[in-house]
Protein backbone atom coordinates (compact mmCIF):
# COMPACT_ATOMS: atom_id res chain seq x y z
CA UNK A 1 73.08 100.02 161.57
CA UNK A 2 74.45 98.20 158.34
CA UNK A 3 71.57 99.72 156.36
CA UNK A 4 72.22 103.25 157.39
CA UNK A 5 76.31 102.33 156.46
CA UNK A 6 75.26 101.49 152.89
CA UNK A 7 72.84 104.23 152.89
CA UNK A 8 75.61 106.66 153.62
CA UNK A 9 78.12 105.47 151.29
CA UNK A 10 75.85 105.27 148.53
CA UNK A 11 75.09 108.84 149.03
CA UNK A 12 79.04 109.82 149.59
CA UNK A 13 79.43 107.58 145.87
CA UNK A 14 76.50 109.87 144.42
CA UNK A 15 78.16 113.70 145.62
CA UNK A 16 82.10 112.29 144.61
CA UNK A 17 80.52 111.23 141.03
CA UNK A 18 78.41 114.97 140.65
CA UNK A 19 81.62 116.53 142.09
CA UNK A 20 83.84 115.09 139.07
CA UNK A 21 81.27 115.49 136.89
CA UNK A 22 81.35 119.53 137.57
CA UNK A 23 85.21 119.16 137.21
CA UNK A 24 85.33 117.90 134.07
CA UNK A 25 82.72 120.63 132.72
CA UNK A 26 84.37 123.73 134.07
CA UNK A 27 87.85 122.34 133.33
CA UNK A 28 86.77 121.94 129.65
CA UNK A 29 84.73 125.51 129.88
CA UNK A 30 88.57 126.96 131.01
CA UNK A 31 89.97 125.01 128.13
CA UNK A 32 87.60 126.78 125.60
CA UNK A 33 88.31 130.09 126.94
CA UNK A 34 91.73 129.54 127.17
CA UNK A 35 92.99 128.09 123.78
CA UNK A 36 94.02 130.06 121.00
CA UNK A 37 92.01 130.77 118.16
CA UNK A 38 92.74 128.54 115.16
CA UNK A 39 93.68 130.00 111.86
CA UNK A 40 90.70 128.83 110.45
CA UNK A 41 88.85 131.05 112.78
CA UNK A 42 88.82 133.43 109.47
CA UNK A 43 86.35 136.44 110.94
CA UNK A 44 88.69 137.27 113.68
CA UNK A 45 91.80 136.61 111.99
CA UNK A 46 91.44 138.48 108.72
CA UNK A 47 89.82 141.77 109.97
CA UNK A 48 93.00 144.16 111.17
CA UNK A 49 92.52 147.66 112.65
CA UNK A 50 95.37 148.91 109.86
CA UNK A 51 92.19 148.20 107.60
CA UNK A 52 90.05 150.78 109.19
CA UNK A 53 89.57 154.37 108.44
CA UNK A 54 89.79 156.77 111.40
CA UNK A 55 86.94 159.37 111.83
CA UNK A 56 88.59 162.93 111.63
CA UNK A 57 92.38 161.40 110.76
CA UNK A 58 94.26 164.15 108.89
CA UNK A 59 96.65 161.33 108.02
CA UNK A 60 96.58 159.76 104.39
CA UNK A 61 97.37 155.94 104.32
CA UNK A 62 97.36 153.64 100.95
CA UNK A 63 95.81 150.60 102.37
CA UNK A 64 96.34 147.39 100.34
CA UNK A 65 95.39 143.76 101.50
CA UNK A 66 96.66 140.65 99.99
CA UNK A 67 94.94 137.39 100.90
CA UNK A 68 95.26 133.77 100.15
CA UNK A 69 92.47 131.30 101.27
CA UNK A 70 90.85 128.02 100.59
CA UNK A 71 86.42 127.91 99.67
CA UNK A 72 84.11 124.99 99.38
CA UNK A 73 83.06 126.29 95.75
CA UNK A 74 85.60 128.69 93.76
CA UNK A 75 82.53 129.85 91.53
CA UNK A 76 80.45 130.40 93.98
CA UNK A 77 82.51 132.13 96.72
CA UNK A 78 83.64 134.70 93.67
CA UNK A 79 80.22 135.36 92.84
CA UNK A 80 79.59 136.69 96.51
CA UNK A 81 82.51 138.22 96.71
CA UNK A 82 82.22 140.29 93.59
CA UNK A 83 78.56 141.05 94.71
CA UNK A 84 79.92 142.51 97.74
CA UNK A 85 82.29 144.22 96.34
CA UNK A 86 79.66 145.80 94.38
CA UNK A 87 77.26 146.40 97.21
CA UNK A 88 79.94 148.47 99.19
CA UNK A 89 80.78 150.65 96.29
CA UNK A 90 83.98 148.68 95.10
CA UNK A 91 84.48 147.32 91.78
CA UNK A 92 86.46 143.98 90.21
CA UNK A 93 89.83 144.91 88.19
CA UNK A 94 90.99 141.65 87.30
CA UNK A 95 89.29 137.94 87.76
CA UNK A 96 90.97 134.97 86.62
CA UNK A 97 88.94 131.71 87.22
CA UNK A 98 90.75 128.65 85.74
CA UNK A 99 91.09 124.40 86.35
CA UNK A 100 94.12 122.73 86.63
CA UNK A 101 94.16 119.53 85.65
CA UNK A 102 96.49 117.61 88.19
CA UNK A 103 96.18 114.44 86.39
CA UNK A 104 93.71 112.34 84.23
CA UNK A 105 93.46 108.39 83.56
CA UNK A 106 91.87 106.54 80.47
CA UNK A 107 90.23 103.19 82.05
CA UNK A 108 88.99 100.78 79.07
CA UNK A 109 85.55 99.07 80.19
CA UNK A 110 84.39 97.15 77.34
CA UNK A 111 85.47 97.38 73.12
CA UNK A 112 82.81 101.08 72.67
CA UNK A 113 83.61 102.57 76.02
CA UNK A 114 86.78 104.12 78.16
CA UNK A 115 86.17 105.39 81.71
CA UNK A 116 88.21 109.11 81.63
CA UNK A 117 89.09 110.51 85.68
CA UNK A 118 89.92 113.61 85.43
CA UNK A 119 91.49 115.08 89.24
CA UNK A 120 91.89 119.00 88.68
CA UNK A 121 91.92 122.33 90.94
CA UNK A 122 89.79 125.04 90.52
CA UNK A 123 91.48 128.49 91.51
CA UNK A 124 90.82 132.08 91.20
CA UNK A 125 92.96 135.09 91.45
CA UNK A 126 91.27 138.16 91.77
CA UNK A 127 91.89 141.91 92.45
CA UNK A 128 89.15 144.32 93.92
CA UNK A 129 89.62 148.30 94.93
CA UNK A 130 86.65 149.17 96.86
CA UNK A 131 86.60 152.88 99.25
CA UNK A 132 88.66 153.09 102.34
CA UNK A 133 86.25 153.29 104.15
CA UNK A 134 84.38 150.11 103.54
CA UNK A 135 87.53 148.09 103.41
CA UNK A 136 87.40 146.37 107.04
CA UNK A 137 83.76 145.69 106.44
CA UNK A 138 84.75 143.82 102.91
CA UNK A 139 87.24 142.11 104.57
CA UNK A 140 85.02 140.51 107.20
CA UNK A 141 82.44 139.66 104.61
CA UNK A 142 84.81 137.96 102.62
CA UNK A 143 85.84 136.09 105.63
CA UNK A 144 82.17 134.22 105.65
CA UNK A 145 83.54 132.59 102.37
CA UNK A 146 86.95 131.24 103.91
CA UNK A 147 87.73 127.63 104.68
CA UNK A 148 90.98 127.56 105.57
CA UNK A 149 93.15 131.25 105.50
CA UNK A 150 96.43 130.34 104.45
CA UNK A 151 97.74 134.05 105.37
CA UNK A 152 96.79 137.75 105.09
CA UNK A 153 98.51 140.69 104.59
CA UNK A 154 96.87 143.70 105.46
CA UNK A 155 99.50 147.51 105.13
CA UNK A 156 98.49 150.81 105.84
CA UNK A 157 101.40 152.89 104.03
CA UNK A 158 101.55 156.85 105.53
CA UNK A 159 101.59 159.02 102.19
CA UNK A 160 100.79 162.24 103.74
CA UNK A 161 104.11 163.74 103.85
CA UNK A 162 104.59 162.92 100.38
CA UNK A 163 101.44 164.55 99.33
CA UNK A 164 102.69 167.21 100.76
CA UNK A 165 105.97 167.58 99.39
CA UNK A 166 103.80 167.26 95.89
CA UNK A 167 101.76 170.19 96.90
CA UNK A 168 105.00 172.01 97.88
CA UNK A 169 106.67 170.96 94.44
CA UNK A 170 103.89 172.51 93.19
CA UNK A 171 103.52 176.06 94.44
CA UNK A 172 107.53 175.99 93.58
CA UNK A 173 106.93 175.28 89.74
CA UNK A 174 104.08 177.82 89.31
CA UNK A 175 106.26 180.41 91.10
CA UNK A 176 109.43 179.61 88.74
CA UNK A 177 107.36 179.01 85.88
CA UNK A 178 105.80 182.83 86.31
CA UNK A 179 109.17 184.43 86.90
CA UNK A 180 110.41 182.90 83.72
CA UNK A 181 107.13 183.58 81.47
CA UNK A 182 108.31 187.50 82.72
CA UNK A 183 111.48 187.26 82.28
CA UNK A 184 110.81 185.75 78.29
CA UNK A 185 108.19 188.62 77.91
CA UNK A 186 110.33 191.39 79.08
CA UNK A 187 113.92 190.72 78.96
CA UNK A 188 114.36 188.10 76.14
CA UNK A 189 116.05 190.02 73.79
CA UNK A 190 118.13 187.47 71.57
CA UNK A 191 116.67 184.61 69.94
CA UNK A 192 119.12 181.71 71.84
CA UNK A 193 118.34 183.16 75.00
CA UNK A 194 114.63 183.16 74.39
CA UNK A 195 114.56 179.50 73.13
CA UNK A 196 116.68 178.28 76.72
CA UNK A 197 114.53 179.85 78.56
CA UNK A 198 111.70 178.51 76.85
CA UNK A 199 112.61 175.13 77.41
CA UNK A 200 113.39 175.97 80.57
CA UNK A 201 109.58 176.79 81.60
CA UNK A 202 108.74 173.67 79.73
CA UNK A 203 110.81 171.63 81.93
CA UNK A 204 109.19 173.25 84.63
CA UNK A 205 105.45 172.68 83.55
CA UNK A 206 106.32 169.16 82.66
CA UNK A 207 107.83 168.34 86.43
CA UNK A 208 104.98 170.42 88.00
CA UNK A 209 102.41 168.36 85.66
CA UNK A 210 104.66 165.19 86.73
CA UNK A 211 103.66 165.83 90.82
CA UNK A 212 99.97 166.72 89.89
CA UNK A 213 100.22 163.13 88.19
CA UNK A 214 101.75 161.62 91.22
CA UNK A 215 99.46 163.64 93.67
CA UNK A 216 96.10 162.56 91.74
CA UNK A 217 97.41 157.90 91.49
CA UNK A 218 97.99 159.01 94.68
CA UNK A 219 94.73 160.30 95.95
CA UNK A 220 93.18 157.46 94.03
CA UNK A 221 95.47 154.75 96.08
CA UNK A 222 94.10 156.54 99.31
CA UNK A 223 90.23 156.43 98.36
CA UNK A 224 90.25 153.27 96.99
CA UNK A 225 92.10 150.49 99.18
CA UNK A 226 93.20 147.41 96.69
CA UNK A 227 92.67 143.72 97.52
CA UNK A 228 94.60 140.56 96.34
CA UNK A 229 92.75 137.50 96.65
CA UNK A 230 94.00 133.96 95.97
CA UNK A 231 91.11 131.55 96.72
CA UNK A 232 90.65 127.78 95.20
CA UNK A 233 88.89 124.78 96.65
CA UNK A 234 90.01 120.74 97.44
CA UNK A 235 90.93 118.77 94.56
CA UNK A 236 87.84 118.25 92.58
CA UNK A 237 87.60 114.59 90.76
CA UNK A 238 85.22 113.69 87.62
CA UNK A 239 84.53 111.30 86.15
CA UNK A 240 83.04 110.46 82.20
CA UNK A 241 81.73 107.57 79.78
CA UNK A 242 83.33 108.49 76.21
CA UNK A 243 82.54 106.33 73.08
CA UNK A 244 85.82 104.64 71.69
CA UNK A 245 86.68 105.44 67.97
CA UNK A 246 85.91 102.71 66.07
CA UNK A 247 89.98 100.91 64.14
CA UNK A 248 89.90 101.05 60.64
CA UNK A 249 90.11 97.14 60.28
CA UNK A 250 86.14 97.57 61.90
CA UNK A 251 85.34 98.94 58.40
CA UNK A 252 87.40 95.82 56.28
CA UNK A 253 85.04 94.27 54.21
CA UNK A 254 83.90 90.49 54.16
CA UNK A 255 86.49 87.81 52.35
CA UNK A 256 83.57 87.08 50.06
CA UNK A 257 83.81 91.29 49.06
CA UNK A 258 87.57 90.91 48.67
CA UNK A 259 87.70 88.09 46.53
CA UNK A 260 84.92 89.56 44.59
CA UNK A 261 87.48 92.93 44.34
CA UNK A 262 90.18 90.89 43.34
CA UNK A 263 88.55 89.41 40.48
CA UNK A 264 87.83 92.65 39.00
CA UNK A 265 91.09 94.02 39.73
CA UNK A 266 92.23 91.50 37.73
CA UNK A 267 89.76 91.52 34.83
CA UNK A 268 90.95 95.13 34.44
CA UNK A 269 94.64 94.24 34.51
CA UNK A 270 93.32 91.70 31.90
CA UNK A 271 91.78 94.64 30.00
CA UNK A 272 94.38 96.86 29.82
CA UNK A 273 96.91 94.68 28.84
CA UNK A 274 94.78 93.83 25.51
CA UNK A 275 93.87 97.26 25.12
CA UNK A 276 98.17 97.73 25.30
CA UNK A 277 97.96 94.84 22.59
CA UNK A 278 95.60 96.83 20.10
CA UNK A 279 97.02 99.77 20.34
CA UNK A 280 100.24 98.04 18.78
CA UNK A 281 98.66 96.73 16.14
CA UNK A 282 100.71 98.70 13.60
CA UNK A 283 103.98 97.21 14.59
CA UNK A 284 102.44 94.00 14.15
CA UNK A 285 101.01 94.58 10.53
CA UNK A 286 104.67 96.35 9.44
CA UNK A 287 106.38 92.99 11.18
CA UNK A 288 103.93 90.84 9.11
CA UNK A 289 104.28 92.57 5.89
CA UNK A 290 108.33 92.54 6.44
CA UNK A 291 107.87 88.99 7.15
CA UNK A 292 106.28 88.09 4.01
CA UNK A 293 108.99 90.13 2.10
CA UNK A 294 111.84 88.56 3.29
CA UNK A 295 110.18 84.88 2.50
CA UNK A 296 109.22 86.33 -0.81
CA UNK A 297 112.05 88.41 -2.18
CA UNK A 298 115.23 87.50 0.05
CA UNK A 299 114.65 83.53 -0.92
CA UNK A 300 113.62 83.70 -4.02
């Protein structure tokens, strides 16, 4: 009887254990499903259906992206990215790959040698236009690249009534611009009134060349979206053995050399003073020969 009681509770120990066991799994499987997705999570974060291009859209959107994210390697993730920019028929505007230094130390390790830490940044600012049509799928392969997305900003800005008051404009100017042209031709009579209404059509050309302009940067804006990108890694720290420049007293010569140097300095001073000493060797004979005078004459 006492071994079929231990035999059951045993058993009742084994099925609470496996029961808490499969708790604790499909509580944490709920968890999973259930939490939000991080911001690091760049794939499904940075793609955004305002960077897609409907199939048979009459509509005309300028889409532009702006981006700001953090890579392992600045050179290397700008490298991929301007090879996909490539691939999908976009092209690179602007690239600007620099170092900051953030700060840098001098460590003396011995009389030759100083230690020099440099701690810098390495950032990249970048600007790609690539076809509408390929800009979600550029997105999401930059988003392989990303580390940490510090924010995106994706807008999808509706031009097509403006393209359309352009067009308008347009038809407006030729039709004004013809009525004038007649008007000069056949009715122009005196020379003022011919040179008003000459500048008059050329006011009209230049608007109606003005929204032809406007019409074509815009066309161009809607083809090709344009993408921002700020990207730069951790804080990058390196560290170098330079050679110390050598003080000047390292190239002093011995005592024995400056004594030596002293005693020639000297025999030259000694030099020049009896070259000084020859050289007034006239004033000396005229000083002699008025010496002997004097005694001679004056005493006598």
């Amino acid at each position: 009887m006492k071994k079929n009681t231990k035999f059951t509770l045993a058993w009742l120990v084994v099925i609470l254990a496996f029961s808490c066991k499969q708790a604790q799994n499909e509580e944490a499987v709920s968890h999973s499903e259930s939490a939000p997705s991080s911001i690091s999570d760049s794939t499904a974060v940075v793609s955004s259906s305002a960077a897609v291009e409907r199939k048979n859209s009459t509509r005309k959107f300028v889409r532009t992206a702006d981006i700001k994210f953090k890579v392992k390697n600045v050179a290397k993730a700008s490298e991929a990215i301007e090879d996909a920019t490539t691939k999908f028929g976009g092209f690179v505007t602007y690239t600007n790959l620099q170092s900051t230094i953030n700060e840098e130390d001098h460590t003396k390790v011995s009389p030759d040698s100083t230690l020099v830490t440099t701690k810098y940044t390495v950032e990249n600012n970048m600007t790609l236009r690539v076809p509408n049509t390929q800009l979600d799928t550029l997105i999401k392969t930059i988003a392989r690249q990303i580390g940490f997305l510090h924010y995106r900003v994706i807008k999808a800005d509706d031009v097509t009534l403006q393209m359309l008051s352009n067009k308008m404009a347009q038809h407006r100017s030729v039709s004004t611009e013809k009525r004038i042209a007649s008007a000069i031709d056949h009715k122009g009579k005196k020379l003022n009134q011919v040179i008003d209404a000459e500048e008059n059509l050329a006011a009209k050309k230049e608007a109606r060349d003005a929204k032809i302009v406007e019409n074509v940067a815009l066309n161009d804006q809607v083809n090709l979206s344009t993408l921002t990108l700020q990207l730069y890694q951790d804080q990058t720290v390196k560290q170098e053995m330079i050679a110390n420049e050598k003080s000047v007293n390292a190239y002093r010569p011995n005592i024995g050399l400056q004594i030596w140097d002293s005693f020639k300095t000297g025999w030259f001073i000694l030099e020049k003073i009896l070259s000084c000493l020859v050289v007034l060797w006239p004033f000396a004979l005229i000083g002699s020969l008025g010496v002997l005078s004097y005694k001679k004459f004056v005493k006598k």
